[in-house]
Protein backbone atom coordinates (compact mmCIF):
# COMPACT_ATOMS: atom_id res chain seq x y z
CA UNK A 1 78.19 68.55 -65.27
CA UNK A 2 75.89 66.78 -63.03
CA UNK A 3 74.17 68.17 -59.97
CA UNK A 4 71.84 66.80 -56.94
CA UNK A 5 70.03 67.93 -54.40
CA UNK A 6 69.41 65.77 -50.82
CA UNK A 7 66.85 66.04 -49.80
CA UNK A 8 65.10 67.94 -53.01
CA UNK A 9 62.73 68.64 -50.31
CA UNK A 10 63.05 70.68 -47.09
CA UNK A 11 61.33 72.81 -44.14
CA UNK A 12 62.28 76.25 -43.70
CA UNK A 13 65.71 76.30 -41.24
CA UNK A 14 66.26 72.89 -42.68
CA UNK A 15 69.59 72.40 -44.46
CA UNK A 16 70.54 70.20 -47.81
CA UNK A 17 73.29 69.50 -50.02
CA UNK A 18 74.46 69.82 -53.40
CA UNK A 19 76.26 67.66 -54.85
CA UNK A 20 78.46 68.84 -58.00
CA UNK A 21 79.78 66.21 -60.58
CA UNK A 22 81.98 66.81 -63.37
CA UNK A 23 82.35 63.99 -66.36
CA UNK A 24 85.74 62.91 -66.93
CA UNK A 25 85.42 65.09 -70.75
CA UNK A 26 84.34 68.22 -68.80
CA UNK A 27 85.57 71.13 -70.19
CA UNK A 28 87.89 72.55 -67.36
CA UNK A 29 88.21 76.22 -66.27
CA UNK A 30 87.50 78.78 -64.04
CA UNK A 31 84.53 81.18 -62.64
CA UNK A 32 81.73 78.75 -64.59
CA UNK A 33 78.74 80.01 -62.81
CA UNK A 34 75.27 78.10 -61.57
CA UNK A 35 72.18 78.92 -60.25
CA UNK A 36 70.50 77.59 -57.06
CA UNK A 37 66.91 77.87 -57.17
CA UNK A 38 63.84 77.08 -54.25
CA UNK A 39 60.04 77.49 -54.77
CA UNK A 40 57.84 77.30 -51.97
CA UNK A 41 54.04 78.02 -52.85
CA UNK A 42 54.06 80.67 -54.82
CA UNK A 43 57.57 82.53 -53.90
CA UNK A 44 60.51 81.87 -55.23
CA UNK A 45 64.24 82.48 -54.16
CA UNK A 46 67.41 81.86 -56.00
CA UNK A 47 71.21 82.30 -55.46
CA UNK A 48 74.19 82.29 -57.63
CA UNK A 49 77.46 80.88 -57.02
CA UNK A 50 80.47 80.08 -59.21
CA UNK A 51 82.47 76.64 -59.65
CA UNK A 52 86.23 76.01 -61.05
CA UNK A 53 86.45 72.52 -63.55
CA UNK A 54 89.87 71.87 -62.96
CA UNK A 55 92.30 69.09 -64.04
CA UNK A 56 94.67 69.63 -61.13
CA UNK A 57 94.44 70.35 -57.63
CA UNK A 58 96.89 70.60 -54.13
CA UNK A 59 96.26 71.23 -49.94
CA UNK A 60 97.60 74.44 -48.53
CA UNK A 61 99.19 74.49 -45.11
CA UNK A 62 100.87 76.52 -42.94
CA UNK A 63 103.04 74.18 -39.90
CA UNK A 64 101.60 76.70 -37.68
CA UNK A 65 98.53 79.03 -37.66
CA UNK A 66 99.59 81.11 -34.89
CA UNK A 67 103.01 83.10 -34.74
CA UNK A 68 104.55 85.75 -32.65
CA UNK A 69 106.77 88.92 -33.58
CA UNK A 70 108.19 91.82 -31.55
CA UNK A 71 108.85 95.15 -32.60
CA UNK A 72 112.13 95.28 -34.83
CA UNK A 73 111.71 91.44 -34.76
CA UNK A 74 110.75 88.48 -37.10
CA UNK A 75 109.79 85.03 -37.02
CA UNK A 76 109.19 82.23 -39.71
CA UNK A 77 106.27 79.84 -41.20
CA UNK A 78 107.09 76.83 -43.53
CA UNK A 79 104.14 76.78 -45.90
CA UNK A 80 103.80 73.17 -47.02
CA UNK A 81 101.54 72.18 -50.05
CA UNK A 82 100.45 68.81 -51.17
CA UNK A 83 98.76 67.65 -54.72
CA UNK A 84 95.67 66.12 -54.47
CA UNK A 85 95.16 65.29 -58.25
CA UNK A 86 96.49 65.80 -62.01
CA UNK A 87 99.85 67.11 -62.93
CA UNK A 88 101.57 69.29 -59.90
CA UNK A 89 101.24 73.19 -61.20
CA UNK A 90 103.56 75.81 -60.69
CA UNK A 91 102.19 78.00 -57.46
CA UNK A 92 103.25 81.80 -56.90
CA UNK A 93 102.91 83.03 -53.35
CA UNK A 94 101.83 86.35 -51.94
CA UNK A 95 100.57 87.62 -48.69
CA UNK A 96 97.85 90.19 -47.81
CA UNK A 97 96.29 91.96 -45.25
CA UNK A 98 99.23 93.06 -43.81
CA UNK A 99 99.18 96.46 -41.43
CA UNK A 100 101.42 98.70 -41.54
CA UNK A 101 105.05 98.30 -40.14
CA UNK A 102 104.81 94.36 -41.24
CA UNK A 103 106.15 93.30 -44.60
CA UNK A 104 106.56 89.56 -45.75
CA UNK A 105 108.91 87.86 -47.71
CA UNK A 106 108.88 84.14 -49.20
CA UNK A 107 111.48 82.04 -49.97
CA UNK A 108 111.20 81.20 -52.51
CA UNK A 109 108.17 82.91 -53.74
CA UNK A 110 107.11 80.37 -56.59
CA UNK A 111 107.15 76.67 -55.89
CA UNK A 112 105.88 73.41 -57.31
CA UNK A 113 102.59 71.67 -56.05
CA UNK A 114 103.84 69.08 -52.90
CA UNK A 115 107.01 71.69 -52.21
CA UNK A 116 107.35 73.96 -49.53
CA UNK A 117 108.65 77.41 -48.73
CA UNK A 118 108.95 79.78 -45.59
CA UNK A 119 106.74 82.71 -45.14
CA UNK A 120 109.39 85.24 -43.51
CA UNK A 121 107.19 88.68 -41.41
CA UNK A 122 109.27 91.21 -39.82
CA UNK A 123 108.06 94.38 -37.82
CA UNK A 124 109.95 97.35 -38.84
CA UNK A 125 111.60 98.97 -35.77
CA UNK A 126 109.09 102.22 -34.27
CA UNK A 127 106.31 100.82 -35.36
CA UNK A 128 103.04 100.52 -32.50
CA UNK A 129 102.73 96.50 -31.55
CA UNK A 130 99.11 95.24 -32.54
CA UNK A 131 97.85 91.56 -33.33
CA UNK A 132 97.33 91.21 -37.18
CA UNK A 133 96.00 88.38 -39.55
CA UNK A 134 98.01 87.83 -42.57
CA UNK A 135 96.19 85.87 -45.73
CA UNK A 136 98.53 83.29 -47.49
CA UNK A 137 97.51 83.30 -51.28
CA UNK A 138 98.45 80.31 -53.62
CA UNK A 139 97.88 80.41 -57.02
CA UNK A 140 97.98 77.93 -59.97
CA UNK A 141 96.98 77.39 -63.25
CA UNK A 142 94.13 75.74 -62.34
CA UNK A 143 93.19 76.67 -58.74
CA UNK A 144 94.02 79.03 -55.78
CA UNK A 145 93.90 78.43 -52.43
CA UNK A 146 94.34 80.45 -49.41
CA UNK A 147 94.72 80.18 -45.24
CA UNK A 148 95.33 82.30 -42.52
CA UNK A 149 97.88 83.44 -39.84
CA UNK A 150 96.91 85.09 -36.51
CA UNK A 151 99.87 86.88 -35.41
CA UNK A 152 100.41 87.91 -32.32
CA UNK A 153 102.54 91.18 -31.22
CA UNK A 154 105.00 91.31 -28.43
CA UNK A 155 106.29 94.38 -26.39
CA UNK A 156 110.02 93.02 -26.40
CA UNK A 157 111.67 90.38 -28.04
CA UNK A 158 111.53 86.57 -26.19
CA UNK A 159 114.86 85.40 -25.32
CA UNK A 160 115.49 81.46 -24.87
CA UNK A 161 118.23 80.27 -23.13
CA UNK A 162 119.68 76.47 -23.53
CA UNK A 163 122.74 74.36 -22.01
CA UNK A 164 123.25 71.36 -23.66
CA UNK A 165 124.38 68.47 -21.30
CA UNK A 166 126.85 67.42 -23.92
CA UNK A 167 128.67 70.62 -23.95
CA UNK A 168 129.55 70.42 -19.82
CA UNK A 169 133.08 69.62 -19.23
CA UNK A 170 134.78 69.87 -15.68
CA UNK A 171 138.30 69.64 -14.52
CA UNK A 172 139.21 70.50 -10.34
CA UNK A 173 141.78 69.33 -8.28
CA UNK A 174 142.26 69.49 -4.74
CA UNK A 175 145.30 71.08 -2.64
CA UNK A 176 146.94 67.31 -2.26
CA UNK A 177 147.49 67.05 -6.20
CA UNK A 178 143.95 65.03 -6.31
CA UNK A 179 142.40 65.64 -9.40
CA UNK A 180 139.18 65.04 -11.00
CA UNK A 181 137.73 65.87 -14.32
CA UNK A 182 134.19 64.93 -16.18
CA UNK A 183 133.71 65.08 -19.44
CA UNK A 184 130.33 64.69 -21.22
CA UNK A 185 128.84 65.29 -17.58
CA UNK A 186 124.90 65.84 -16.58
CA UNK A 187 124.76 68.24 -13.96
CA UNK A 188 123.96 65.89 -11.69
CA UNK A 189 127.50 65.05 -11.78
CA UNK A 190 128.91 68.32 -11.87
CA UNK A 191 127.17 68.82 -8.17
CA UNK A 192 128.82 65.57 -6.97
CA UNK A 193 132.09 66.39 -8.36
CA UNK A 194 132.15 70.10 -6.65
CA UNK A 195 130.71 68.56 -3.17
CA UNK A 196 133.85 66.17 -3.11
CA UNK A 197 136.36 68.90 -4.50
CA UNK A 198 134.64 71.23 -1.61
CA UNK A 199 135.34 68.60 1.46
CA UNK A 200 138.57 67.12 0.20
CA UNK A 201 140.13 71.42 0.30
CA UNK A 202 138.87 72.08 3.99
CA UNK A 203 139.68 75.64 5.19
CA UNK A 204 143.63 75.92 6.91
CA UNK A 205 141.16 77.25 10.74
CA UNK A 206 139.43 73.84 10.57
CA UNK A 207 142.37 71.39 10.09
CA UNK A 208 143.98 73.54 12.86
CA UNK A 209 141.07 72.25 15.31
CA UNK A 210 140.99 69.01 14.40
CA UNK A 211 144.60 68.34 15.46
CA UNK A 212 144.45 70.11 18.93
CA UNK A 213 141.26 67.75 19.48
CA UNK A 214 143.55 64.87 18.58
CA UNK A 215 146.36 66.24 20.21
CA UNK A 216 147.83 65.02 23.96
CA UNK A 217 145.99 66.97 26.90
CA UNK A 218 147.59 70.08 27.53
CA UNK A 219 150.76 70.09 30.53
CA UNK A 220 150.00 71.80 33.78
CA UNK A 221 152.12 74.27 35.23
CA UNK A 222 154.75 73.25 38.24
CA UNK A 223 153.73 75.68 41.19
């Protein structure tokens, strides 16, 4: 192991950075500690800090950081991973930090580096809604990696509803035997279809009207 300092030299407030190289016949493992040292004059400060020498390593992600769940409810996060380097590890998944009246499930709960798997939380039913942060854990052989969900709680469930246009289908006909059907129709064309349906079935009082107005002027009475 190789290390480096840039600058080696700085003001107080003034940041640097370390730079931590392992040789290709490191010997690999976990929890190898190191010590950070800075002298100024004659004081003296130091800090510890641990590093992992591994020979394999993967991303964790959640496809969402922010989810939503109502009491009795539950909602779903795909956890993707992705290996960065070596041969991909078997990684077991866990949750934490969960409050009570939330419990978590995976599926499945072990996976191999680059898979994926969903992250199921439900709210058990008469439990108080309250926002919550839920730590994903993933752990391998050689490394562990974590990230966070912000969950968010809602008073009642969210309800959604759709209509797909492909799923419209019309059929009418008019008092004459006219008839018209769409299939396959926007709803654009279901309005145009019901406006002609609507003026081709005038009411009985209205076609009684028209005729009288196109009718011969009344007779007039012989004294």
């Amino acid at each position: 192991m190789t290390a480096r300092i840039d600058p080696t030299s700085v003001a107080p407030g003034e940041p640097a950075t370390l730079t931590l190289t392992a040789a290709s016949d490191a010997q690999t493992g976990r929890g190898q500690g190191y010590l950070i040292r800075a002298t100024a004059e004659a004081l003296t400060a130091s800090a510890a800090a641990v590093l992992d020498v591994v020979d394999a390593d993967f991303a964790l992600k959640p496809d969402r950081t922010e989810a939503s769940v109502a009491e009795g409810g539950s909602t779903r996060v795909r956890i993707d991973t992705r290996q960065l380097f070596g041969t991909p590890e078997t990684i077991t998944l866990s949750a934490s930090a969960l409050r009570p009246g939330l419990s978590a499930r995976f599926e499945p709960p072990e996976i191999v580096a680059g898979g994926s798997a969903y992250l199921t939380v439900s709210s058990i039913g008469g439990s108080a809604p309250a926002n919550a942060t839920i730590a994903v854990r993933a752990d391998a052989a050689s490394v562990s990696h974590s990230a966070l969900i912000r969950l968010r709680a809602l008073d009642s469930p969210p309800a959604e509803v759709s209509w797909p246009d492909e799923a419209l289908a019309m059929r009418a006909q008019t008092g004459s035997g006219c008839g018209c059907s769409a299939a396959d129709a926007s709803w654009d064309t279901m309005i145009l279809l019901g406006l002609l349906v609507t003026l081709r079935r005038r009411p009985t009082w209205w076609r009684r009207t028209r005729s009288r107005s196109r009718g011969a002027p009344p007779s007039t009475a012989s004294p």
